[in-house]
Each structure stands twice: as structure tokens, then as C-alpha cells.
Protein backbone atom coordinates (compact mmCIF):
# COMPACT_ATOMS: atom_id res chain seq x y z
CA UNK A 1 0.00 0.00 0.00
CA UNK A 2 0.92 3.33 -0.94
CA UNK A 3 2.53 5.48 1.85
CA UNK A 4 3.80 9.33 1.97
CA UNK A 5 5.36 10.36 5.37
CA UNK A 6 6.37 14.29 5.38
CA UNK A 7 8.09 15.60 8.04
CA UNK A 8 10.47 18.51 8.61
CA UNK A 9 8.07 21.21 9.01
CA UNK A 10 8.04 23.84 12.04
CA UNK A 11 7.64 27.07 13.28
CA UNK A 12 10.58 29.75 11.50
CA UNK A 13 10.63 33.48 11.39
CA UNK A 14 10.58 35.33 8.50
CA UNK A 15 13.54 34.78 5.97
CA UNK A 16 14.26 31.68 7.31
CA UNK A 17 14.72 28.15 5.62
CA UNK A 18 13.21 25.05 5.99
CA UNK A 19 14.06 22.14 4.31
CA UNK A 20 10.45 19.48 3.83
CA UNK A 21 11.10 15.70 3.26
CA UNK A 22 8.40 12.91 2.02
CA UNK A 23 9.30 9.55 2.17
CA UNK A 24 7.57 6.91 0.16
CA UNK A 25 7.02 3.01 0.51
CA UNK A 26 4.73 0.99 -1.43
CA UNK A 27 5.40 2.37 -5.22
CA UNK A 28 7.82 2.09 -7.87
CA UNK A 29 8.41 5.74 -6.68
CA UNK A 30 11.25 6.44 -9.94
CA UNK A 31 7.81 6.08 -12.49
CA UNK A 32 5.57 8.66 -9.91
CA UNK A 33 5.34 12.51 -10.66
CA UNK A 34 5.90 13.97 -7.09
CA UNK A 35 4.86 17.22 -5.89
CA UNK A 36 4.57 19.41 -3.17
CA UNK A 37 0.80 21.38 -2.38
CA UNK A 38 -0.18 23.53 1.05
CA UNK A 39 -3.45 24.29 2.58
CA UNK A 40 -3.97 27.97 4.72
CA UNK A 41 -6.50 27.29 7.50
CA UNK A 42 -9.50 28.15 5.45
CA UNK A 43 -8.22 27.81 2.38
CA UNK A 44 -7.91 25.74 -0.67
CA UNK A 45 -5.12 23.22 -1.52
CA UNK A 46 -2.80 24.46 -3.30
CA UNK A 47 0.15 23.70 -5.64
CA UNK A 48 3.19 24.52 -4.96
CA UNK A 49 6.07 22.43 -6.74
CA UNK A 50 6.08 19.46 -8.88
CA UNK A 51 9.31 16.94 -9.98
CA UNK A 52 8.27 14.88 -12.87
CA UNK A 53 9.81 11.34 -12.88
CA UNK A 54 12.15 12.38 -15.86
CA UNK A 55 13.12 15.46 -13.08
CA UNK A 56 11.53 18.48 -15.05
CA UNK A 57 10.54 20.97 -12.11
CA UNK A 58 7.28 23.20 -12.29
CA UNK A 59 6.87 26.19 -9.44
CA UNK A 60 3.98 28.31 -8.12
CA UNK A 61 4.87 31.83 -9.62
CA UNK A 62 4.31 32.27 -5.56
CA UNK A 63 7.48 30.47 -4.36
CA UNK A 64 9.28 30.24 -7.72
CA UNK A 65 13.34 31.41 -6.91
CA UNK A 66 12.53 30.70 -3.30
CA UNK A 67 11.77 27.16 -3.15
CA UNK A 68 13.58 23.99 -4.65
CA UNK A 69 11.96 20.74 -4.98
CA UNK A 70 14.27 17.67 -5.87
CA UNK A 71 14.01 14.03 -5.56
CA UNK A 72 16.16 10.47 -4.75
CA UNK A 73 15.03 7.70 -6.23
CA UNK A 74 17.72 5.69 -4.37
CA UNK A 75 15.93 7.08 -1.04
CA UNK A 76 12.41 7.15 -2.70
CA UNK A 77 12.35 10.75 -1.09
CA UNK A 78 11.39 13.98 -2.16
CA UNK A 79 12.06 17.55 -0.61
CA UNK A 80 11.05 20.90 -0.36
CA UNK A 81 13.65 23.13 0.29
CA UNK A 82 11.89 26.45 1.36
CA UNK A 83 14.07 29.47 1.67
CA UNK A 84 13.60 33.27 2.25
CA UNK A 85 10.44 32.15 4.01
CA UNK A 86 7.59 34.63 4.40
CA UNK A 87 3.86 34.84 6.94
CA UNK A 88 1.72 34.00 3.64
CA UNK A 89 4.05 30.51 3.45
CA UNK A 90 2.47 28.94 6.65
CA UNK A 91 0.38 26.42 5.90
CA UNK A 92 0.50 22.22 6.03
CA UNK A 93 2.22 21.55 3.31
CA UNK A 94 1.48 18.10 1.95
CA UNK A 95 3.37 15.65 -0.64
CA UNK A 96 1.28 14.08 -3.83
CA UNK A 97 1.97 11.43 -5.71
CA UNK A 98 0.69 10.46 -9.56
CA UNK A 99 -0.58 8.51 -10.96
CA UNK A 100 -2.99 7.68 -8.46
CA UNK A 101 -3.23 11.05 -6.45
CA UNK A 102 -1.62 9.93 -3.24
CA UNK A 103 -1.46 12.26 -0.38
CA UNK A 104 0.69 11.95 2.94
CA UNK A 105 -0.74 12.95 5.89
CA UNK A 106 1.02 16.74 5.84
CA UNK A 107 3.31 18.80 8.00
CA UNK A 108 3.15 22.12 9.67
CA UNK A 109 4.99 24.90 8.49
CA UNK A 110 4.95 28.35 10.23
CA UNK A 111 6.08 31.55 9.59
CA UNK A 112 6.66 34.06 12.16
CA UNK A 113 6.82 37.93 11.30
């Protein structure tokens, strides 16, 4: 069975770094398109990053030349690596996987002003 663990998130102040990591069991993870989405309270899901499993990368015009998503197929990891972090970033930030639109549970990520 498919599993996404994400972990990393915390609280930060603003322009700070965080670095996000989803691990995944249960998939032939080097054939998944992996991506990184975030939910406000009250708001929507949404996208943030995507790695494609031929490594083409795909940003949110909101965190593009802050944030870096990369992968390891040898770890069947991906990561978020969240720099220059600002308030409007805090959210739970959760991993995706495709095909099949697998979720992991999410982590917490808060910035302070």
C-alpha cells in the first residue's frame, strides 16, 4: 500500500529556511510525478512544486526562486527546500503522488513575522 510520510516542518521566522522531506514506501516511486501542495487554515489546496519522474521541475509563480523541490530515487524521497520564508508561506504543506493522487498525511509549516 501506498505510503507518503512528510516531516520537517516547524515554526521559523521570516527569511528563514526550511528544508520538507516525504518519504515513500509501497510504489515504484522512480515512475511517480511527485509534488509538493499547502493548505492555509481556510483555504484551498494548493500547488506549490512538482518533480516529474524524468526530473523536469514546475513552481507556483508564488514560491518560484525561493523554493527547490528535488528528488532520490535511491531514497524514494522527495524535498522541499523552502528558503527566504515569508507569513503567507504557513500552511501544512502536503506531498502528492501520480498517478494515483496519493497524499501523505502533511506537516506544519509556520512563519513568524
Amino acid at each position: 500500500q501506498v505510503q507518503l510520510v512528510e516531516s520537517g516542518g516547524g515554526l521559523v521566522q521570516a527569511g528563514g529556511s526550511l528544508r520538507l522531506s516525504c518519504a515513500a514506501s509501497g510504489l515504484s516511486f522512480s515512475a511517480y510525478d511527485m509534488a509538493w501542495y499547502r493548505q492555509a487554515p481556510g483555504k484551498q489546496r494548493d500547488f506549490v512544486a512538482t518533480v516529474t519522474n524524468g526530473g523536469r521541475t514546475n513552481y507556483a509563480d508564488s514560491v518560484k526562486d525561493r523554493f527547490t523541490i528535488s528528488r532520490d530515487n535511491a531514497k524514494n524521497a522527495v524535498y522541499l527546500q523552502m528558503n527566504s520564508l515569508k507569513p503567507e508561506d504557513t500552511a501544512i504543506y502536503y506531498c502528492n503522488a501520480r498517478p494515483g493522487n496519493r497524499w501523505g498525511q502533511g506537516t506544519q509549516v509556520t512563519v513568524s513575522s
